[in-house]
Protein backbone atom coordinates (compact mmCIF):
# COMPACT_ATOMS: atom_id res chain seq x y z
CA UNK A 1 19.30 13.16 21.25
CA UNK A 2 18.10 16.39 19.35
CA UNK A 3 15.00 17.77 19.33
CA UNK A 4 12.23 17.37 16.73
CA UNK A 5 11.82 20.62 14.69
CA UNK A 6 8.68 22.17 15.50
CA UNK A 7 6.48 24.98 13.19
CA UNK A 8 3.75 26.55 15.27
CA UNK A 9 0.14 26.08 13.51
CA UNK A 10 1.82 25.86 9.67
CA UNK A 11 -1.34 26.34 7.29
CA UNK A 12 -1.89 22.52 5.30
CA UNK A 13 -0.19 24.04 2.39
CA UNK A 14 2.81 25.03 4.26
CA UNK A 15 3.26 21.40 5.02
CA UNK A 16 2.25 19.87 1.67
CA UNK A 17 5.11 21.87 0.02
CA UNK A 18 7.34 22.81 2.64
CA UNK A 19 7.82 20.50 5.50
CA UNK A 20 6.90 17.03 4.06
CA UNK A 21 9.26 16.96 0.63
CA UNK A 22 11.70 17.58 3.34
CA UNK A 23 11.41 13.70 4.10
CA UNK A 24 12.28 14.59 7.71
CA UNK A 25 10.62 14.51 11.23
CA UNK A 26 8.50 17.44 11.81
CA UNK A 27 6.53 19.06 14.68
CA UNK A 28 3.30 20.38 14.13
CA UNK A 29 1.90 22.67 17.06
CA UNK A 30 -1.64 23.14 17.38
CA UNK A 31 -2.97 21.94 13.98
CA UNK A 32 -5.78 20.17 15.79
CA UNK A 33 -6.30 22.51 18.12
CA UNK A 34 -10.15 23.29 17.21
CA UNK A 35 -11.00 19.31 16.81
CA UNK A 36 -14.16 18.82 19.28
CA UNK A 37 -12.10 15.91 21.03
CA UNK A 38 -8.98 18.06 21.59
CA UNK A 39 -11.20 20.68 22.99
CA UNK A 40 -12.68 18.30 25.40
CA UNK A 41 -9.21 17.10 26.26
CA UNK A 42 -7.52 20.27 27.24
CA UNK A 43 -10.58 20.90 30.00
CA UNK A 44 -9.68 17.27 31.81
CA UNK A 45 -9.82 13.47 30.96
CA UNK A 46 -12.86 13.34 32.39
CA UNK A 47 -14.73 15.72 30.13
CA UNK A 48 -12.39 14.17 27.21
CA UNK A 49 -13.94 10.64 28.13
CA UNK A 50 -17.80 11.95 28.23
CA UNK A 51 -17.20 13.43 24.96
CA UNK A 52 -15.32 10.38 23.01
CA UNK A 53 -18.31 7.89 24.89
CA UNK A 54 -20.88 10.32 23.34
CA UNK A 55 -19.59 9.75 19.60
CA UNK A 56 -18.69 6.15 20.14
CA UNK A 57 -20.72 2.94 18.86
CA UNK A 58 -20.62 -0.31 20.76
CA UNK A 59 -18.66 -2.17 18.49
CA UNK A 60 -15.82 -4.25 19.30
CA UNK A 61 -12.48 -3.89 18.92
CA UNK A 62 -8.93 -5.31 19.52
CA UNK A 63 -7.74 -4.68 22.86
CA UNK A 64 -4.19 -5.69 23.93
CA UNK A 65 -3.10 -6.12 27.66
CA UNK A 66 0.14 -6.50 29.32
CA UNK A 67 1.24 -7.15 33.16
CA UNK A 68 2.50 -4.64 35.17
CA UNK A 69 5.89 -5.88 35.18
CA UNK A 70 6.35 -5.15 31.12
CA UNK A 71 5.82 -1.86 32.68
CA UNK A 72 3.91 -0.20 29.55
CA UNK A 73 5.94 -2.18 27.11
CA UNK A 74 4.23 -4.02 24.51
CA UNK A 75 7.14 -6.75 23.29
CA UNK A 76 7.98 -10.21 23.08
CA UNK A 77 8.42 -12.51 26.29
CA UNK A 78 11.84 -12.68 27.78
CA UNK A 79 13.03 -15.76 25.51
CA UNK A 80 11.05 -14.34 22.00
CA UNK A 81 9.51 -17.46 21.59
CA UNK A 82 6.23 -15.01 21.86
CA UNK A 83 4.39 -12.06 23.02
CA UNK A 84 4.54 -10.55 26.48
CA UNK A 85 0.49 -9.25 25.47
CA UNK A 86 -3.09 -10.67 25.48
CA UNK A 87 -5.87 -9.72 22.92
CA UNK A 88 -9.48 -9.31 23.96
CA UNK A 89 -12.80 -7.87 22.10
CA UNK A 90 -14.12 -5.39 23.76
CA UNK A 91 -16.18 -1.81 23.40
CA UNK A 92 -14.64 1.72 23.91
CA UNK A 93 -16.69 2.13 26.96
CA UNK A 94 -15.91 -1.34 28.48
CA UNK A 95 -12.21 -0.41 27.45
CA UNK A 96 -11.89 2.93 29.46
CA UNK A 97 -14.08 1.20 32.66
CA UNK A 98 -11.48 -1.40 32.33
CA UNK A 99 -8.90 1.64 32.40
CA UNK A 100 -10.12 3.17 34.82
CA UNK A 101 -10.44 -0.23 37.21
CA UNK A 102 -6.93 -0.63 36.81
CA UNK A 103 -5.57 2.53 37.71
CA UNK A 104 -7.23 2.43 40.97
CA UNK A 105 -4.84 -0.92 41.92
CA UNK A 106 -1.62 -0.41 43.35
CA UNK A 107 0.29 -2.08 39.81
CA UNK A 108 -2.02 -1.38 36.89
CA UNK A 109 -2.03 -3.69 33.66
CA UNK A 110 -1.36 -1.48 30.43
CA UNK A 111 -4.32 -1.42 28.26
CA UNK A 112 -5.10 0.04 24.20
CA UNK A 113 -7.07 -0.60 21.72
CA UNK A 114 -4.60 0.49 18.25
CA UNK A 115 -4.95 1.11 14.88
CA UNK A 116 -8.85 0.99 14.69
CA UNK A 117 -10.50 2.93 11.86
CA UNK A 118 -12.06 5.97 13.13
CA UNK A 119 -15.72 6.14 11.71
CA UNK A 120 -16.17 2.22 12.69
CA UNK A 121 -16.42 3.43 16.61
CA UNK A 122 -16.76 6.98 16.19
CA UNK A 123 -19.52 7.77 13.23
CA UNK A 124 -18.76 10.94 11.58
CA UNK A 125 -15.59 12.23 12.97
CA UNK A 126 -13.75 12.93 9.26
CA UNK A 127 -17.02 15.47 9.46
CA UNK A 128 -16.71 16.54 12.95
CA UNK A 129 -12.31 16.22 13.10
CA UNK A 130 -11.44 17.69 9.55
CA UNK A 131 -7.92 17.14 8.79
CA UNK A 132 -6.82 18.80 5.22
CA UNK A 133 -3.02 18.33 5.92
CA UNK A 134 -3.49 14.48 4.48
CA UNK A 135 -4.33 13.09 0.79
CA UNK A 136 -8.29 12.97 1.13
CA UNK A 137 -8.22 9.14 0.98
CA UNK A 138 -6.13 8.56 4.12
CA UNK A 139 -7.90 6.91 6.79
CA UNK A 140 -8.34 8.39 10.32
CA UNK A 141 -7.23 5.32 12.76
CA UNK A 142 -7.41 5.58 16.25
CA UNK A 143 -5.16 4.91 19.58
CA UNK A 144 -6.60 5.05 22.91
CA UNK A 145 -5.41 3.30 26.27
CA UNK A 146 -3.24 4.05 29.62
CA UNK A 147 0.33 4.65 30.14
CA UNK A 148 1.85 2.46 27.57
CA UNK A 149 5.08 2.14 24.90
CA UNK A 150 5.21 1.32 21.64
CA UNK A 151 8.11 -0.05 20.43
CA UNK A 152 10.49 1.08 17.66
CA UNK A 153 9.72 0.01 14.48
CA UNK A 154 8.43 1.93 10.78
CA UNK A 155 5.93 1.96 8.52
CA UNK A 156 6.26 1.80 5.07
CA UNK A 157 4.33 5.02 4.21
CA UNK A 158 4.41 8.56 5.17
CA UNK A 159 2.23 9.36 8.99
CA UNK A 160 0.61 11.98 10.87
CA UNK A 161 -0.15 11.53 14.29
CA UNK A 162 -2.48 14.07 16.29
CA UNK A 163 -2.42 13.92 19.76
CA UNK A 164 -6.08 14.11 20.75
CA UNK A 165 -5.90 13.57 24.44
CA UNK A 166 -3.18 12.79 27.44
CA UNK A 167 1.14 13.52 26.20
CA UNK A 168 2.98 11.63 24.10
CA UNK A 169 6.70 11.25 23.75
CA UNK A 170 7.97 10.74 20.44
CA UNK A 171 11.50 9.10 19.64
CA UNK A 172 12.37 8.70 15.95
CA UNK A 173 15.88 7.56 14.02
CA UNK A 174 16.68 7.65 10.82
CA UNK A 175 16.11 4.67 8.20
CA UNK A 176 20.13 4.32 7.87
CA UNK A 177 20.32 4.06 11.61
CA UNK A 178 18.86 0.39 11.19
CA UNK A 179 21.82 -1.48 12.23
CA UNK A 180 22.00 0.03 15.61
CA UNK A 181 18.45 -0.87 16.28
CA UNK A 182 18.84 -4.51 16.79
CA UNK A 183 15.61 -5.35 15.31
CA UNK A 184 13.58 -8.60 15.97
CA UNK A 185 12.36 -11.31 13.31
CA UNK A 186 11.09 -10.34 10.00
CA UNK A 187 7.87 -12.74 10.12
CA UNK A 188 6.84 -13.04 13.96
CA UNK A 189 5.98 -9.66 14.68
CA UNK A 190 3.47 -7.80 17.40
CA UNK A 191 1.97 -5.99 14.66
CA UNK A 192 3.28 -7.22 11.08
CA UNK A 193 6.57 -4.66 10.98
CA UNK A 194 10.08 -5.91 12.78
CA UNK A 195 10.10 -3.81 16.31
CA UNK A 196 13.57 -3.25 17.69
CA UNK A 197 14.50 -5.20 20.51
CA UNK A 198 15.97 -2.30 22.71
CA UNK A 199 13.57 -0.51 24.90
CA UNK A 200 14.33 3.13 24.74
CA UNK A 201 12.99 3.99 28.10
CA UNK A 202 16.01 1.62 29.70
CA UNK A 203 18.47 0.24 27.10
CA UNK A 204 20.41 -2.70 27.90
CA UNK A 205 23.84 -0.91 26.49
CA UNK A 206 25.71 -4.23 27.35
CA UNK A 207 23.86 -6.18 25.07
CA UNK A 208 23.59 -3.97 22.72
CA UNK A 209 25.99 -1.30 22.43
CA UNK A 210 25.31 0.01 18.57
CA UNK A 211 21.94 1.29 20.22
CA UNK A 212 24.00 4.66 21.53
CA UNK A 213 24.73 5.30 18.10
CA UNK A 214 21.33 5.19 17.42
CA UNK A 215 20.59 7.48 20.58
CA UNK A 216 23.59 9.56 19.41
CA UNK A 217 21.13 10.30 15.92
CA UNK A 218 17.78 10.62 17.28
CA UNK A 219 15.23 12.82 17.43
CA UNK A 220 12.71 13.52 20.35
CA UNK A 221 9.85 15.31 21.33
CA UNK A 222 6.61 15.78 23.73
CA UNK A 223 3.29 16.63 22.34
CA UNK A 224 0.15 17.48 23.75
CA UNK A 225 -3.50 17.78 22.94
CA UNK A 226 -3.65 19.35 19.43
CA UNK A 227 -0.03 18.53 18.60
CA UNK A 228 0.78 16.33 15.90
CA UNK A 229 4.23 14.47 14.44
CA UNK A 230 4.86 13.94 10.65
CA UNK A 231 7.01 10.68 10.40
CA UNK A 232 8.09 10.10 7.24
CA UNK A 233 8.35 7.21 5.01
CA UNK A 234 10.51 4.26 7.00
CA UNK A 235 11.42 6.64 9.76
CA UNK A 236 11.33 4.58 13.19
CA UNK A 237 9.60 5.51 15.80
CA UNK A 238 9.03 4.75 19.80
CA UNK A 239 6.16 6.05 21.15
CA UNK A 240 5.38 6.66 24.59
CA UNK A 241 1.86 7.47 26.40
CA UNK A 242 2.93 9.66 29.14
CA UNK A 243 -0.23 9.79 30.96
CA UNK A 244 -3.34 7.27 32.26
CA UNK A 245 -5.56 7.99 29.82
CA UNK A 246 -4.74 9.33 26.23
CA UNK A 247 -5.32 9.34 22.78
CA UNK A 248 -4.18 9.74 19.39
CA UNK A 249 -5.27 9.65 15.93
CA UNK A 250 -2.91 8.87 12.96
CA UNK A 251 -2.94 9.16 8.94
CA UNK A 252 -1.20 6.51 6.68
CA UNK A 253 -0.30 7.58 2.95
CA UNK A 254 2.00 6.51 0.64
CA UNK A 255 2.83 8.59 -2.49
CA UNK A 256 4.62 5.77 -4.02
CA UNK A 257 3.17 3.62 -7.15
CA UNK A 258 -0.21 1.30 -5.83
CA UNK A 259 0.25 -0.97 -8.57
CA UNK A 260 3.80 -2.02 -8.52
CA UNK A 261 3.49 -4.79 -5.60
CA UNK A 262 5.19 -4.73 -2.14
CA UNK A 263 8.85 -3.43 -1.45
CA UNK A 264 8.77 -6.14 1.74
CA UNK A 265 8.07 -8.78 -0.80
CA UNK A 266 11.31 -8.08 -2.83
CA UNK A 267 13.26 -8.26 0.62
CA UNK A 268 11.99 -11.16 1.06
CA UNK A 269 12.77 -12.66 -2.52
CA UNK A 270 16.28 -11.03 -2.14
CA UNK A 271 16.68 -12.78 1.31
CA UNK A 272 15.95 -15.78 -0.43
CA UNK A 273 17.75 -15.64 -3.83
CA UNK A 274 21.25 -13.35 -2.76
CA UNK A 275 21.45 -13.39 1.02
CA UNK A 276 22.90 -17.16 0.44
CA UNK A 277 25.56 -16.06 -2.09
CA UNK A 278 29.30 -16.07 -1.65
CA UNK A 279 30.59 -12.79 -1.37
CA UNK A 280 31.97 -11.68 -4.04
CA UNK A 281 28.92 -13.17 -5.70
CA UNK A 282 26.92 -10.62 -3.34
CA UNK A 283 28.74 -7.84 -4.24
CA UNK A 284 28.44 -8.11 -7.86
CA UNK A 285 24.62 -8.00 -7.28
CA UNK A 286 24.72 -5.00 -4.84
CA UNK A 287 26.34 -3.31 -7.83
CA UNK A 288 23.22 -4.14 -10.00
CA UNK A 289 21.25 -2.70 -7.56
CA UNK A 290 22.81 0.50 -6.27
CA UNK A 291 22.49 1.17 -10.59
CA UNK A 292 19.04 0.32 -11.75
CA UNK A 293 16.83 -0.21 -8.30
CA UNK A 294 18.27 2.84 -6.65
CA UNK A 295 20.25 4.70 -9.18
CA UNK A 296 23.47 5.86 -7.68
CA UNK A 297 25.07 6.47 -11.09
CA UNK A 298 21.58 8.85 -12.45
CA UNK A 299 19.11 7.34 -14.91
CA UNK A 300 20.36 3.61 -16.29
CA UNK A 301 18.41 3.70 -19.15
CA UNK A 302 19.40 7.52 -20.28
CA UNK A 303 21.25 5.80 -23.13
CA UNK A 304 18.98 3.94 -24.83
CA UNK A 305 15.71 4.38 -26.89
CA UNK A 306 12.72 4.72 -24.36
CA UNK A 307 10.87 2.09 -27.42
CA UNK A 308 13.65 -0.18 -26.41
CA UNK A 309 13.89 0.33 -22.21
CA UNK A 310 11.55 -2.13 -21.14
CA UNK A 311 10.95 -2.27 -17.62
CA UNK A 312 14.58 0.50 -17.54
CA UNK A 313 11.82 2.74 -18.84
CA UNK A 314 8.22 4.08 -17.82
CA UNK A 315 6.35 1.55 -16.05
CA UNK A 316 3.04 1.75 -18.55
CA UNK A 317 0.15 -0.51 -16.69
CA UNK A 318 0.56 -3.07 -19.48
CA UNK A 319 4.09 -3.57 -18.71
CA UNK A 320 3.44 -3.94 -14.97
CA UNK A 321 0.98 -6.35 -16.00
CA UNK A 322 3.46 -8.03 -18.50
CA UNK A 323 6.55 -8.55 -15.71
CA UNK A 324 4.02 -9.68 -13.07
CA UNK A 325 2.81 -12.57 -15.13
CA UNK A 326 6.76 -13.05 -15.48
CA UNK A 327 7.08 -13.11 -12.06
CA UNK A 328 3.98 -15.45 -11.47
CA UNK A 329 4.96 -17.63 -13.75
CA UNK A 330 8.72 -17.54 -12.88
CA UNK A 331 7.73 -18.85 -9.13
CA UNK A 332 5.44 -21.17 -10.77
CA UNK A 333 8.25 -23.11 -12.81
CA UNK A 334 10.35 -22.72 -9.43
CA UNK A 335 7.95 -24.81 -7.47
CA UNK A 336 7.56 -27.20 -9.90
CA UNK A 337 10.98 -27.94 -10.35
CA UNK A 338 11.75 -27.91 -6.38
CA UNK A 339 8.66 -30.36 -5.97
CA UNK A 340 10.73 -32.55 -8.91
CA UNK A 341 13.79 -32.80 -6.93
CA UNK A 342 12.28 -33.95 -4.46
């Protein structure tokens, strides 16, 4: 694997129109370096932990918990018939105790809480942990826990993630490198995106031997407190907590239409309506869609009369609104019919 390219400190506009439109995995050294938390963290856990308990509510949250022989790996059970993780409601506070009980036994469970909304536990930290390298509407969430993994998967939007306290170890492929990732089911998921069934820290090259392609084309780096990763849209991504207690903060945007309904949802429809084709029937579609969904061939309405495009053309609210009632009532007359035949 290569390493992640790195910029030391860029300035927020550097990485607005420099590094992001690059659409590729980026580095960002000490961007958070003056973020109270990060402070705290670079002087010892310890101090890092009086700090965080000092800002933080008692509300609950999701914690997830896995034996110590998953060592840190958050995944399915050995036969994927389910999840090799348990989910409790607990506090910050009772979360780090419970940390720190574990780490004094000789085989320590892996503990996290992920994903939670930062002002929920920690009021006022968009005041007290400004971030301007992020659209002003994306929401802080938080990641705290032990040693831990998180599997490979993506995320359907563009990310930031700040290192706040302990090292993380990024890994990240490129959306093309898909079929070497042996992902898991579309549906039953850890965490509502496929995860790849390989675990980075020790593939299983015998069963799946594509993944050293995918090795062969990734990216990977370390980052400390103040540190932060861009991953860009439907990059994927294995993330490692390197040390026993750590935590990170990440920003989810998308600067893709809000309106337009979900890209997972036409997989799904696609699955259903072309995946069962024959062949040749297939390929004649993927032709359709290599020229108006993704354009291969330029524009496929350049020709005609942009009165006359339809949905070719610019996607005006009303016509959104127009081919969604399609759609809905498309399904509709589906149903009905399929609840005929039978």
């Amino acid at each position: 694997m290569r390493p992640v390219p790195e910029f030391n400190s860029p300035h927020p506009d550097q990485f607005r129109d420099e590094i992001a439109p690059l659409g590729r995995p980026a580095v960002l050294r000490d961007i958070a370096a003056d973020w109270p938390l990060v402070v705290a963290a670079k002087r010892g856990a310890d101090e890092w932990a009086r700090a965080l308990l000092d800002r933080a509510t008692d509300a609950p949250v999701t914690i997830i918990r896995t034996e110590p022989e998953n060592e840190g790996r958050f995944h399915y059970t050995a036969d994927g018939r389910g999840l090799n993780f348990a989910r409790a409601s607990a506090s910050l506070r009772e979360l780090l105790a419970a940390i720190e009980r574990e780490a004094a036994g000789p085989r320590p469970r892996a503990l996290a809480a992920q994903g939670i909304v930062a002002e929920a536990v920690l009021p006022g930290f968009g005041e007290s942990h400004k971030f301007e390298y992020v659209p002003a509407d994306a929401t802080a969430r938080v990641w705290i826990g032990s040693a831990a993994k998180v599997a490979t998967h993506n995320d359907p939007s563009e990310n930031v993630a700040v290192v706040v306290a302990g090292r993380r170890r990024f890994t990240l492929f490129p959306p093309e490198q898909i079929a070497n990732l042996y992902l898991g089911p579309l549906e039953f998921t850890p965490a509502g995106v496929p995860i790849s069934m390989v675990h980075v820290t020790a593939p299983d090259l015998d069963r799946y031997p594509r993944f050293a392609d995918a090795l062969d084309a990734g990216l990977e780096a370390e980052l400390g407190p103040g540190d932060a990763m861009f991953i860009p849209y439907a990059w994927y991504h294995h993330v490692e907590a390197l040390d026993g207690l750590n935590m990170l903060v990440n920003y989810w945007w998308s600067d893709g239409p809000a309106d337009v309904g979900s890209a997972r949802n036409a997989l799904f429809h696609a699955l259903l309506s072309i995946k069962g084709l024959p062949p040749h029937q297939r390929a004649a579609w993927k032709a359709v869609f290599d020229h108006y969904v993704f354009q291969l061939d330029g524009d496929p309405a350049a020709h005609l009369n942009p009165e006359v495009a339809g949905v070719l053309g610019r996607l005006t609210p009303e016509r959104i609104g127009a081919l969604r009632q399609a759609l809905i009532d498309a399904f509709a007359r589906d149903a009905e019919r399929d609840a005929g035949d039978r």
